[in-house]
C-alpha atoms as a PDB file:
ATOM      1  CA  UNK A   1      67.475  37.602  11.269  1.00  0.00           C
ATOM      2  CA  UNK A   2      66.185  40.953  12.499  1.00  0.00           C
ATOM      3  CA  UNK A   3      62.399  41.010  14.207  1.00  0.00           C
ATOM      4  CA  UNK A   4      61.273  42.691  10.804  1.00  0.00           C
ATOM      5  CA  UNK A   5      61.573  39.627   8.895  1.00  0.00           C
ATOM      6  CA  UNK A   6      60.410  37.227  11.514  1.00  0.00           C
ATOM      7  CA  UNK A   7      57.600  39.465  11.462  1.00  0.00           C
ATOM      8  CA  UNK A   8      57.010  39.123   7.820  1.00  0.00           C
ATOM      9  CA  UNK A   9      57.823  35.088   7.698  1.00  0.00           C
ATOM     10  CA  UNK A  10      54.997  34.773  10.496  1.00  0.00           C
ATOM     11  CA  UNK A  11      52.634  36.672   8.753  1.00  0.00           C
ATOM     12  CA  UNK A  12      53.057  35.494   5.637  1.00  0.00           C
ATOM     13  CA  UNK A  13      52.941  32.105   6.786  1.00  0.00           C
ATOM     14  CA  UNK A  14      50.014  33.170   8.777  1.00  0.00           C
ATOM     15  CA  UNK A  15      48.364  34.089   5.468  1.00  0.00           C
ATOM     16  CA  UNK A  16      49.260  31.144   3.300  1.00  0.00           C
ATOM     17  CA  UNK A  17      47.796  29.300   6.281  1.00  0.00           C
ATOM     18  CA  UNK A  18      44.450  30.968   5.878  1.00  0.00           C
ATOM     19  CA  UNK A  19      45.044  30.886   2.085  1.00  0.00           C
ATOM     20  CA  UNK A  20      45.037  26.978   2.216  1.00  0.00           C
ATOM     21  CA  UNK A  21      42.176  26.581   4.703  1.00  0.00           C
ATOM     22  CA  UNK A  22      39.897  28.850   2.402  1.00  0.00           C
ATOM     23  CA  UNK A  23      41.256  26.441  -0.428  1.00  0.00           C
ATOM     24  CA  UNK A  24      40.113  22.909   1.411  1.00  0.00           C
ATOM     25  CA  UNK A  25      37.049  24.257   2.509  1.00  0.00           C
ATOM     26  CA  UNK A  26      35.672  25.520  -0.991  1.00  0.00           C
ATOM     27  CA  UNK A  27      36.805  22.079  -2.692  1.00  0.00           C
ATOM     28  CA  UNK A  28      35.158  19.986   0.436  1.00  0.00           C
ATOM     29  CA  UNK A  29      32.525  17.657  -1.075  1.00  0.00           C
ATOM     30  CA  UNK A  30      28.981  18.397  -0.691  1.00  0.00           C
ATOM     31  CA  UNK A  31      25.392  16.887  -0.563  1.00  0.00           C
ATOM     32  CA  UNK A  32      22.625  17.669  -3.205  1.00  0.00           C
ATOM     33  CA  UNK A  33      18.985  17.284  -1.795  1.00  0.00           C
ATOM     34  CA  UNK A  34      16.210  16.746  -3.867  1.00  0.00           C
ATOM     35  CA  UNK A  35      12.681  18.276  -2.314  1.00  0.00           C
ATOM     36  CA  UNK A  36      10.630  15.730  -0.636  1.00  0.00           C
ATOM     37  CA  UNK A  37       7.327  14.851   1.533  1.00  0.00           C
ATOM     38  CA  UNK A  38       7.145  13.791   4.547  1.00  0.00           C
ATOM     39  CA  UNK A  39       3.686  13.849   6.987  1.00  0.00           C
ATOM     40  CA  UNK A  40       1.359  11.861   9.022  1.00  0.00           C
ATOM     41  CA  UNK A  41      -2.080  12.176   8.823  1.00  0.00           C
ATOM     42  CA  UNK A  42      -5.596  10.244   9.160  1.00  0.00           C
ATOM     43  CA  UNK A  43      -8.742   9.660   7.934  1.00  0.00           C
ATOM     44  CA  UNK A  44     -11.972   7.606   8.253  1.00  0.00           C
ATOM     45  CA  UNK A  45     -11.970   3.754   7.048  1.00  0.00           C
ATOM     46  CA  UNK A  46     -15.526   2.632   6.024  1.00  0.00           C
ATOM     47  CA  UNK A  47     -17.267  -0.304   5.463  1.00  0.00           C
ATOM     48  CA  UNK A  48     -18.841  -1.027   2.077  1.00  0.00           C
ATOM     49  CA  UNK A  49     -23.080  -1.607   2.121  1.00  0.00           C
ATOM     50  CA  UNK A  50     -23.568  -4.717  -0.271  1.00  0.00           C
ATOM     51  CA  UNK A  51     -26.919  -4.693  -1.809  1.00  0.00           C
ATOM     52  CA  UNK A  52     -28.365  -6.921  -4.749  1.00  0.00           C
ATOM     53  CA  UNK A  53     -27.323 -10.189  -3.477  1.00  0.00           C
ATOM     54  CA  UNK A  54     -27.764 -12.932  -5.992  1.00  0.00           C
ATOM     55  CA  UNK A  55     -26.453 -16.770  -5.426  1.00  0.00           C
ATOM     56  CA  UNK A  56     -26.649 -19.182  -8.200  1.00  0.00           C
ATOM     57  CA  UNK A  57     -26.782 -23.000  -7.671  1.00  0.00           C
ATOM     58  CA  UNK A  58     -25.060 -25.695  -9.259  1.00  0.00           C
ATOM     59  CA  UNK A  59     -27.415 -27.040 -12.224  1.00  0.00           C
ATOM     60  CA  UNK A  60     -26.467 -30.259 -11.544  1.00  0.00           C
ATOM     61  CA  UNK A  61     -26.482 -30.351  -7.487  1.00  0.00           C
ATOM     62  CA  UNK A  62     -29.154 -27.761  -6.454  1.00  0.00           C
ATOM     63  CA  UNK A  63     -27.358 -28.075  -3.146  1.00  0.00           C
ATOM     64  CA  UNK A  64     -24.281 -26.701  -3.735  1.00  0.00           C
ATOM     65  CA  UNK A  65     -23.779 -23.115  -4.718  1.00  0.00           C
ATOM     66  CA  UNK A  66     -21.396 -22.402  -7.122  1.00  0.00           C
ATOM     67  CA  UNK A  67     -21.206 -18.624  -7.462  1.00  0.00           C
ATOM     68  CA  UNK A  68     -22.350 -15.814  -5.663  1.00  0.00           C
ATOM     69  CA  UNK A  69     -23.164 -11.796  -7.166  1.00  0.00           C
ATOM     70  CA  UNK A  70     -23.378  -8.280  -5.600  1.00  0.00           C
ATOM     71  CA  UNK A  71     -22.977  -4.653  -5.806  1.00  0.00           C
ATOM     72  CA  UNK A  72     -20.572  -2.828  -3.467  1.00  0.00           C
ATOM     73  CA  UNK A  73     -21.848   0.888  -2.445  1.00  0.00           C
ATOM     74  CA  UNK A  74     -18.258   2.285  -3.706  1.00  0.00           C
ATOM     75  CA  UNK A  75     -15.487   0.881  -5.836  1.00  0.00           C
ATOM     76  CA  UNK A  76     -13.482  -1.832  -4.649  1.00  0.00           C
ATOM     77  CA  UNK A  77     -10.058  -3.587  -6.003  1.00  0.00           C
ATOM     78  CA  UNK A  78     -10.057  -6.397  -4.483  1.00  0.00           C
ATOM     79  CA  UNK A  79     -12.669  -8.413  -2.770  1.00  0.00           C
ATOM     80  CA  UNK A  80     -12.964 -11.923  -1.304  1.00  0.00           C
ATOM     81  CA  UNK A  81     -16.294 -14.007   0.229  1.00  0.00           C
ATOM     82  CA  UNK A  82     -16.971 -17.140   2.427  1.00  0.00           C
ATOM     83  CA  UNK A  83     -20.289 -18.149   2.875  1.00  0.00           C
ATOM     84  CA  UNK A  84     -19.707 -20.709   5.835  1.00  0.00           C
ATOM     85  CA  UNK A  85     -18.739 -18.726   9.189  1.00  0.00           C
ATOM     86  CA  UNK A  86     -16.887 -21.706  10.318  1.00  0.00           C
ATOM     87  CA  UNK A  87     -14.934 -22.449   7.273  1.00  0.00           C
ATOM     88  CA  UNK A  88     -11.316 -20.732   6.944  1.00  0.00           C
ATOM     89  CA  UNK A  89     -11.175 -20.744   2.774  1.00  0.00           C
ATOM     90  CA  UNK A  90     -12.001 -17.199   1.358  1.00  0.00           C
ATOM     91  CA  UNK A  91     -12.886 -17.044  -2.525  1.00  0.00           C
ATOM     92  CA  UNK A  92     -11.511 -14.482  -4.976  1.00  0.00           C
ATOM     93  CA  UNK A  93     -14.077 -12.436  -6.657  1.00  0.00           C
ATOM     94  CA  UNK A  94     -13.929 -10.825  -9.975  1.00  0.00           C
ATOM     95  CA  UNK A  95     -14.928  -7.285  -9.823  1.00  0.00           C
ATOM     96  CA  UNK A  96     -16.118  -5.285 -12.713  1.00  0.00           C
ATOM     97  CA  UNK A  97     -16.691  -1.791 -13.219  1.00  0.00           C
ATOM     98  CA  UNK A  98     -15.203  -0.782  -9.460  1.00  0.00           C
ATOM     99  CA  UNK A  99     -18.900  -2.144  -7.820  1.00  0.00           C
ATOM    100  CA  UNK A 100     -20.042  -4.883  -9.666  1.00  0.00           C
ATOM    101  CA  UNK A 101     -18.738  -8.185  -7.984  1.00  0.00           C
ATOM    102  CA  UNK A 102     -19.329 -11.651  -9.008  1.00  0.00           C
ATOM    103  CA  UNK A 103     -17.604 -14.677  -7.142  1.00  0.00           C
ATOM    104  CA  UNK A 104     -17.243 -18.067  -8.193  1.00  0.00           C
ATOM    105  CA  UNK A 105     -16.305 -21.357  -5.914  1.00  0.00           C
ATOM    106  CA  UNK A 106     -14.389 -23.537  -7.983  1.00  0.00           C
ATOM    107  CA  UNK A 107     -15.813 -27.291  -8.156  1.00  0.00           C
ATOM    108  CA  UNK A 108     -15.162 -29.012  -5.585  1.00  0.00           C
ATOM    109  CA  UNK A 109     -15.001 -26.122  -3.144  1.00  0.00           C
ATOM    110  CA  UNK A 110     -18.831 -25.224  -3.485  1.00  0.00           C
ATOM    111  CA  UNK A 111     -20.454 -24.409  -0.546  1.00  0.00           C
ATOM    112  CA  UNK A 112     -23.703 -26.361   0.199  1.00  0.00           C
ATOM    113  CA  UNK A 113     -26.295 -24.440   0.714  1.00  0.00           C
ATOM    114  CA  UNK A 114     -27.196 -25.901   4.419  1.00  0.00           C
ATOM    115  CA  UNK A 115     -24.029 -25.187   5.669  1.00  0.00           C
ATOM    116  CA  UNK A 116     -24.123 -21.824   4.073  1.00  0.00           C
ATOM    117  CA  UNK A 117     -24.838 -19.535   7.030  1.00  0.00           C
ATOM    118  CA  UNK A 118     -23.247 -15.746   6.471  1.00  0.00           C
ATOM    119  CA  UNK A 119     -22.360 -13.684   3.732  1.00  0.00           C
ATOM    120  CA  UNK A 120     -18.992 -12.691   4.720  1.00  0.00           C
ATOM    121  CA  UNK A 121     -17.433 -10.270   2.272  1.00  0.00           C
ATOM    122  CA  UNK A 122     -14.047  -8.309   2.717  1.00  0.00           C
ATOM    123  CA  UNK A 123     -13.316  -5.516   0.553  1.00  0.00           C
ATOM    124  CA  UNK A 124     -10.757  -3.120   0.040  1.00  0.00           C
ATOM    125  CA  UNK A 125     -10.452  -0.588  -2.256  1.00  0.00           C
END
């Protein structure tokens, strides 16, 4: 074989090298991304003022309290109440209209109103 053809076998395997490489590399699986979001960031919590406080007692043992009724300063989602700073129970309030919260202790779990001794109210939004 004369150095003219081994020339032309090297290149021509040379370029059927490079044609196959281009080949694998443009049928190589790829990714799609959607956009996203991504941060950090930080803001002031506050506390909620509670104003027009309004307990209503049992009508059949004036010593008990059965419910208790307030307005939250801003709207709230969810908000629970004790009335006894050493008890451990919190009671689910119903709130209405984002500020308007009324919470009842079911029977049994009153509260009397001796050991009633703070208005403890946690609120979230």
């Amino acid at each position: 074989m004369t150095r003219t053809k081994r020339r032309r076998r090297t290149l021509i395997a040379v370029l059927l090298a490079l044609v196959v490489a281009a080949a694998t590399y443009g049928f190589t699986a790829t990714n799609t991304v959607p956009g996203s979001y991504a941060g950090d960031g930080n803001n002031t919590i506050s506390g909620y003022t509670v104003t027009n406080v309004d307990y209503t007692l049992n009508a059949t043992d004036p010593s008990l309290i059965d419910k208790v009724d307030f307005t939250l300063n801003s709207a709230a989602g969810e908000v629970k109440v004790k009335l006894v700073s050493t008890g451990t129970t919190y009671s689910n309030c119903t709130v209405t209209g984002g500020t308007s919260v009324s919470c009842d202790f079911p029977t049994g779990s009153e509260p009397t109103v001796l050991a009633a001794d703070q208005l403890r109210v946690i609120a979230v939004q």
